[in-house]
Structures are given as C-alpha cells and as structure tokens.
N, C-alpha and C. Protein backbone atom coordinates (compact mmCIF):
# COMPACT_ATOMS: atom_id res chain seq x y z
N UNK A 1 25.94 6.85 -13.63
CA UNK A 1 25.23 6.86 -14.89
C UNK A 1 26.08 7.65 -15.89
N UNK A 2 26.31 6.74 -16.98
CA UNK A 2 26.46 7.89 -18.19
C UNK A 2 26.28 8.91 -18.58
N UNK A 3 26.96 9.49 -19.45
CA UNK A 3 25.85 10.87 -19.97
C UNK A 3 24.84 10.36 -21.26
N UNK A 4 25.58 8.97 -21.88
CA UNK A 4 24.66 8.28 -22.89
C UNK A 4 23.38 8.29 -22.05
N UNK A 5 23.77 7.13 -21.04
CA UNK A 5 22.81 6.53 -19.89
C UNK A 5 21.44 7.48 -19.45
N UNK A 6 22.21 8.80 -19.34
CA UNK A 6 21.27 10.10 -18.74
C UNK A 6 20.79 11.18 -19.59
N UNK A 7 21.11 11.17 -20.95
CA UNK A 7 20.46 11.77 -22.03
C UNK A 7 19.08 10.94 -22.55
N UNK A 8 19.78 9.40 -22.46
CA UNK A 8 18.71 8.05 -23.00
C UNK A 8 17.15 8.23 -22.01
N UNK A 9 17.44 8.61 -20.37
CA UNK A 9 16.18 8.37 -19.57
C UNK A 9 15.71 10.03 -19.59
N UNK A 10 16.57 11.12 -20.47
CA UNK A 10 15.50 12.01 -20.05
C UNK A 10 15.42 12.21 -21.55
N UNK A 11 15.46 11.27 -22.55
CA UNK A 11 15.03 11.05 -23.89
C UNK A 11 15.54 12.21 -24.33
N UNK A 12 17.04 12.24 -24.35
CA UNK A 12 17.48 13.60 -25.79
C UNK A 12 18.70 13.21 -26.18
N UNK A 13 19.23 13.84 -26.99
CA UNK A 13 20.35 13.74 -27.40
C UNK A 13 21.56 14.01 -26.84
N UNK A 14 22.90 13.03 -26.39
CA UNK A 14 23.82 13.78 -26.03
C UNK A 14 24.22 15.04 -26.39
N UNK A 15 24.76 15.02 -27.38
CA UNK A 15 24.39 16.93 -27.87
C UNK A 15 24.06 18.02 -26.64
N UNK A 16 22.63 17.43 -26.50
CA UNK A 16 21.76 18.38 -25.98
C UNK A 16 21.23 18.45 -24.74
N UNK A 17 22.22 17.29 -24.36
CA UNK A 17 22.49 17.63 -22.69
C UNK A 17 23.96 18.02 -22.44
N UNK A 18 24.56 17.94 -23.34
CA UNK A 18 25.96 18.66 -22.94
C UNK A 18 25.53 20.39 -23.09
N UNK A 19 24.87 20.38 -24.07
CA UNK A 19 24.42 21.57 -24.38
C UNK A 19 23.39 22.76 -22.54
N UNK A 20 22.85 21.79 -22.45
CA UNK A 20 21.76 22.05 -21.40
C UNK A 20 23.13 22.37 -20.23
N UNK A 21 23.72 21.38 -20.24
CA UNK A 21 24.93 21.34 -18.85
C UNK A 21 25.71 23.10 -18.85
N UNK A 22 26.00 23.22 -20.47
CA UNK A 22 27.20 24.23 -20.07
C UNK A 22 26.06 25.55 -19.95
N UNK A 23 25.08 25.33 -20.59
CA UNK A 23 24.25 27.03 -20.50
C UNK A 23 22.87 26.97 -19.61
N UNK A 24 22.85 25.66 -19.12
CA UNK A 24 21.68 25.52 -17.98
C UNK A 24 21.68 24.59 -16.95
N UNK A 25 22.78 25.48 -16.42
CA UNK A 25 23.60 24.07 -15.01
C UNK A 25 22.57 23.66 -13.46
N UNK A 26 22.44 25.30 -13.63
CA UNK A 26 20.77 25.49 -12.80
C UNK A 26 19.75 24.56 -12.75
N UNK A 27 19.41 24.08 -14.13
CA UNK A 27 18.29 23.32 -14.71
C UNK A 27 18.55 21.89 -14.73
N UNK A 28 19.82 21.58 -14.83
CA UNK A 28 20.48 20.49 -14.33
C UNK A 28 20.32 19.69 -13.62
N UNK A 29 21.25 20.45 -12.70
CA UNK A 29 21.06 20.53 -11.31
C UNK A 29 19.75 19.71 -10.49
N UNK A 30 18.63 20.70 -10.97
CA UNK A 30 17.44 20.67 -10.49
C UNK A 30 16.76 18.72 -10.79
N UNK A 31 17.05 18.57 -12.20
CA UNK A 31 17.25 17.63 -12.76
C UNK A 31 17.70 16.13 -12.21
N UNK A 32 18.68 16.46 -12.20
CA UNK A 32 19.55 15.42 -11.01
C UNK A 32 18.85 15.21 -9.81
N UNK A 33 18.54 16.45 -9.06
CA UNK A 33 17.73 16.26 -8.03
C UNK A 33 16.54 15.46 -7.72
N UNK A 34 15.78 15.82 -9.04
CA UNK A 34 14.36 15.14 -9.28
C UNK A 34 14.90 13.60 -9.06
N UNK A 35 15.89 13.11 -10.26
CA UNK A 35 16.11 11.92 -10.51
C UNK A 35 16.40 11.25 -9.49
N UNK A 36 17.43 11.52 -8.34
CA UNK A 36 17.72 11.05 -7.30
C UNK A 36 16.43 10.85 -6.28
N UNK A 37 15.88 11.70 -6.25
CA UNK A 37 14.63 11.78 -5.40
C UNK A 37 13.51 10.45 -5.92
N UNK A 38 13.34 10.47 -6.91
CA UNK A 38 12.62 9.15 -7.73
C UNK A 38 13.38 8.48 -7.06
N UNK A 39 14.46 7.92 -7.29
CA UNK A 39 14.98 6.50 -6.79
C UNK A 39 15.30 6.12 -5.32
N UNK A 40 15.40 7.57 -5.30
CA UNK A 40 14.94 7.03 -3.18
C UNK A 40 13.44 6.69 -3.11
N UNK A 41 12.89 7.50 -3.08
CA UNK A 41 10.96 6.87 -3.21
C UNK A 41 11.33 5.50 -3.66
N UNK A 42 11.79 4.97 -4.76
CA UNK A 42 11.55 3.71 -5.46
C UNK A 42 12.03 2.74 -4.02
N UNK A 43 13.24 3.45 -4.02
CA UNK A 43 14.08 2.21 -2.97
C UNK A 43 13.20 2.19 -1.33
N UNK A 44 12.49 3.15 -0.93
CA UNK A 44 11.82 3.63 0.53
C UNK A 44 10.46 2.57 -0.23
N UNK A 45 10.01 2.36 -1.10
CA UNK A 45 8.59 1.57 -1.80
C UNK A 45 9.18 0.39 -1.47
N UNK A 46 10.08 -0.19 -1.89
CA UNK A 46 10.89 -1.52 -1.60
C UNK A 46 11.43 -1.84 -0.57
N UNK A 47 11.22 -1.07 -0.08
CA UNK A 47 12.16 -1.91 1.59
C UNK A 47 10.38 -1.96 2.55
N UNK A 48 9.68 -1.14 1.93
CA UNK A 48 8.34 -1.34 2.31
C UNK A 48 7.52 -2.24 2.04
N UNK A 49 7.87 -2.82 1.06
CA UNK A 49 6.99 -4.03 0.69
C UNK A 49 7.81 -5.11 1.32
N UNK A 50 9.11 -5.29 1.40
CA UNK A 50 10.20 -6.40 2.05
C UNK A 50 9.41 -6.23 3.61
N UNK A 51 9.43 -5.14 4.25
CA UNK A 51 8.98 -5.52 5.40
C UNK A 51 7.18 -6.15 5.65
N UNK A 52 6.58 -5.60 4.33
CA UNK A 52 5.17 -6.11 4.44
C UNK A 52 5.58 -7.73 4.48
N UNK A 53 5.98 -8.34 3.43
CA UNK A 53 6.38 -9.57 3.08
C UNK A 53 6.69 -10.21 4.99
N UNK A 54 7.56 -9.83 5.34
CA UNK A 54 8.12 -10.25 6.72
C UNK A 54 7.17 -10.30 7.53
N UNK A 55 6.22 -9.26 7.74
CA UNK A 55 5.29 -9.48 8.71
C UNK A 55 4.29 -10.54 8.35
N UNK A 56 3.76 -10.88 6.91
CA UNK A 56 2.85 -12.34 6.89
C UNK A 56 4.01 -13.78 6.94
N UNK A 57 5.32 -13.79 7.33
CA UNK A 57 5.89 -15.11 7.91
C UNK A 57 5.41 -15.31 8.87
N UNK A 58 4.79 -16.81 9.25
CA UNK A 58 4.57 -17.22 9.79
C UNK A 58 5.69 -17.71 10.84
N UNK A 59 6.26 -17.40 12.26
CA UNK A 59 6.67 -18.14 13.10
C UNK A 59 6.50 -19.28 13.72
C-alpha cells in the first residue's frame, strides 16, 4: 500500500501521516497492526464462506 493509499483509508492527509510516522511511530505501528489484523479476519470470513459453499455441493 501507498502512503497516498494509507493516508486515503485512514482518511488524512499525507502530510499528516508522514507527520504521525516521524513523531508517533508507536501509534503507527499499532495502526498497521489493527489494519493487518482486519484483513486477516476479512480473508479467515472468506475462506469460511468458500468452505460453507463446498459443503452444500451436491456429490
């Protein structure tokens, strides 16, 4: 992801995530974490419904 890309989904201004980066790396950090964590859930939701899907095929 960008830093456009990653200012755009946590809605601020580049600016002010470069800003956040150099004097709140901590907070960042933490940040990133969250985000990654969302998209595993998303992707662990989806491989869960793929297998729901599989089990009503009929053999």
């Amino acid at each position: 992801m960008t830093k456009k890309e990653f200012a755009k989904r946590l809605n601020i201004d580049v600016k002010t995530l470069n800003s956040w980066e150099e004097q709140r790396p901590e907070v960042m950090r933490l940040v990133r974490i969250g985000l990654a964590t969302e998209k595993h859930v998303k992707d662990v939701e989806t491989y869960i419904e793929e297998i729901k899907n599989l089990q009503d095929i009929k053999i």
